[in-house]
Protein backbone atom coordinates (compact mmCIF):
# COMPACT_ATOMS: atom_id res chain seq x y z
CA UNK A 1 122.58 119.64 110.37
CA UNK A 2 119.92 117.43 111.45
CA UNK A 3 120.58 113.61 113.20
CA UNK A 4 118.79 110.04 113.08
CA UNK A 5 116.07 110.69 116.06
CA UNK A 6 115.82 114.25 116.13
CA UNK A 7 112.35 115.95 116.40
CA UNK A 8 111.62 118.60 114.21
CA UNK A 9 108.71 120.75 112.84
CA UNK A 10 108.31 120.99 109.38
CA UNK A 11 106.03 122.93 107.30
CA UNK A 12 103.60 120.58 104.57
CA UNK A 13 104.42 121.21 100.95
CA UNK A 14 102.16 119.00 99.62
CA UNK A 15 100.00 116.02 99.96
CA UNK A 16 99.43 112.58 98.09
CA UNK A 17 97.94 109.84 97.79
CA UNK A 18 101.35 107.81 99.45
CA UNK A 19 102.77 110.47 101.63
CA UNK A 20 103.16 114.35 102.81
CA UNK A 21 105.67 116.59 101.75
CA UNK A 22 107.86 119.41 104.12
CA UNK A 23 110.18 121.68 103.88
CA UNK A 24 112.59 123.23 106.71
CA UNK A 25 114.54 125.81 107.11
CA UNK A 26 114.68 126.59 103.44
CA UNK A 27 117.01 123.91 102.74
CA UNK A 28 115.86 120.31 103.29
CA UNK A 29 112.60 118.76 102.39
CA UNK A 30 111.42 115.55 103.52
CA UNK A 31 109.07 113.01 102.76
CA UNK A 32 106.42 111.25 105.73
CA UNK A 33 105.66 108.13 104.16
CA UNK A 34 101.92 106.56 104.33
CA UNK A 35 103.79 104.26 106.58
CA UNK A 36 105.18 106.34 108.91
CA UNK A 37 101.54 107.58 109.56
CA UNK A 38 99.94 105.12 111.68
CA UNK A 39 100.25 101.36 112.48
CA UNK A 40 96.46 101.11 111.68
CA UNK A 41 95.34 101.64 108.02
CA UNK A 42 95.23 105.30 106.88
CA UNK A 43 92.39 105.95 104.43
CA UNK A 44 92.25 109.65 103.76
CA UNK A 45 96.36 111.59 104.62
CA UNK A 46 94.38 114.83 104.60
CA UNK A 47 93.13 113.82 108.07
CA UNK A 48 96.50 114.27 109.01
CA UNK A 49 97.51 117.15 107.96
CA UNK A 50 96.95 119.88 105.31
CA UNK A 51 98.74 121.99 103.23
CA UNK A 52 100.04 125.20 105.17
CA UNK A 53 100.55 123.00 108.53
CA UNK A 54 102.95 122.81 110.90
CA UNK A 55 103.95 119.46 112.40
CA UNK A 56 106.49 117.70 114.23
CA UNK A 57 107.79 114.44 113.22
CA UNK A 58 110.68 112.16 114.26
CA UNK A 59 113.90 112.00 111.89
CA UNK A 60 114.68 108.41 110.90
CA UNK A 61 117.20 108.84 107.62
CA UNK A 62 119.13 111.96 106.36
CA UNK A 63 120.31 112.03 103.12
CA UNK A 64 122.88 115.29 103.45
CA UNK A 65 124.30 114.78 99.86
CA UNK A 66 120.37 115.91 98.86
CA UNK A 67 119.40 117.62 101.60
CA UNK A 68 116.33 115.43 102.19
CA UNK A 69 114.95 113.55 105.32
CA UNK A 70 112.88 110.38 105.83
CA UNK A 71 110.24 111.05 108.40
CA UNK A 72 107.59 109.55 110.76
CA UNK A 73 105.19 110.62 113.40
CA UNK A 74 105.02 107.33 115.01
CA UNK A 75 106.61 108.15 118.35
CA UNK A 76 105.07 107.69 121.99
CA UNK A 77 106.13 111.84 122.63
CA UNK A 78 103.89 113.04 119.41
CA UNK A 79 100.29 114.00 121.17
CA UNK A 80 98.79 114.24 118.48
CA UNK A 81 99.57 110.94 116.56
CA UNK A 82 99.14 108.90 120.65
CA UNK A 83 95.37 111.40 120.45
CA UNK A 84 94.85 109.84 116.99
CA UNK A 85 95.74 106.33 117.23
CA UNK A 86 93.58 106.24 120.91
CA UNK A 87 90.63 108.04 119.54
CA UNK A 88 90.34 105.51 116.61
CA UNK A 89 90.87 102.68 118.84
CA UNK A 90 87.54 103.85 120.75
CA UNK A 91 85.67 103.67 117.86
CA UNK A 92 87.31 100.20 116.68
CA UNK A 93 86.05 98.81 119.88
CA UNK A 94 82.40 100.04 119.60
CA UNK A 95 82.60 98.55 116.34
CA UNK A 96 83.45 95.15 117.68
CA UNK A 97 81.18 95.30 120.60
CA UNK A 98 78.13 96.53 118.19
CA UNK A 99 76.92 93.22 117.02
CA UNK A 100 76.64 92.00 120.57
CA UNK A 101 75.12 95.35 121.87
CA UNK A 102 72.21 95.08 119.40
CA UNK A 103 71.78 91.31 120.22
CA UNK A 104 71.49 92.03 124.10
CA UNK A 105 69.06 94.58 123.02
CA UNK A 106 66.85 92.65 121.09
CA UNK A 107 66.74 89.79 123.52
CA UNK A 108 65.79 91.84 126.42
CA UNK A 109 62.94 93.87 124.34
CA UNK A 110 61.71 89.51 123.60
CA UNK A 111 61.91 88.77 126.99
CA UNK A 112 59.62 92.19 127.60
CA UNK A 113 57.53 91.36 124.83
CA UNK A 114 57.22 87.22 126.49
CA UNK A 115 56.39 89.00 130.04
């Protein structure tokens, strides 16, 4: 029986446009939501995870009557999703600074070009 906050590994079934699909142990499936991906906005699931995989995600609902569970990997003890979310806020921030970079840059190569 699985419980409200339990991690588990599941296996991906499948892969859409909204969500990914497991299976475990043969009985239950469950569905990760788009939403339960990231906080930030996910353009492409299959960055996440593939057919085949293996991952482990965080139980929030279980439907026992159908033998299904409502997922996330949105949990501070998930590596990989903390590994995600940190590597895209790196790029996020040289995105931001960018703009100002190339402004410094162009003002110093004037002030070369004055001198």
């Amino acid at each position: 029986m699985y419980k409200e906050k339990q991690i588990v590994k599941g296996l991906v079934t499948g892969v859409t446009d909204y969500g990914i699909f497991l299976k475990f142990d043969g009985e239950y499936t469950g569905l990760l939501h788009i939403s339960e991906i990231s906080n930030k906005y996910v353009t492409d699931i299959n960055s996440y995870a593939k057919v085949g995989d293996y991952i482990f995600l965080k139980v929030l609902e279980v439907d026992n009557e159908n033998k299904h569970l409502k997922l996330t990997i949105k949990y501070k003890e998930n590596k990989k999703y903390v590994e995600i979310e940190e590597s895209k806020e790196g790029f996020t921030k040289l995105r931001e600074e960018l703009d100002n970079f190339i402004a410094l840059k162009k003002e110093e190569m004037n002030s070369r070009d004055i001198a």
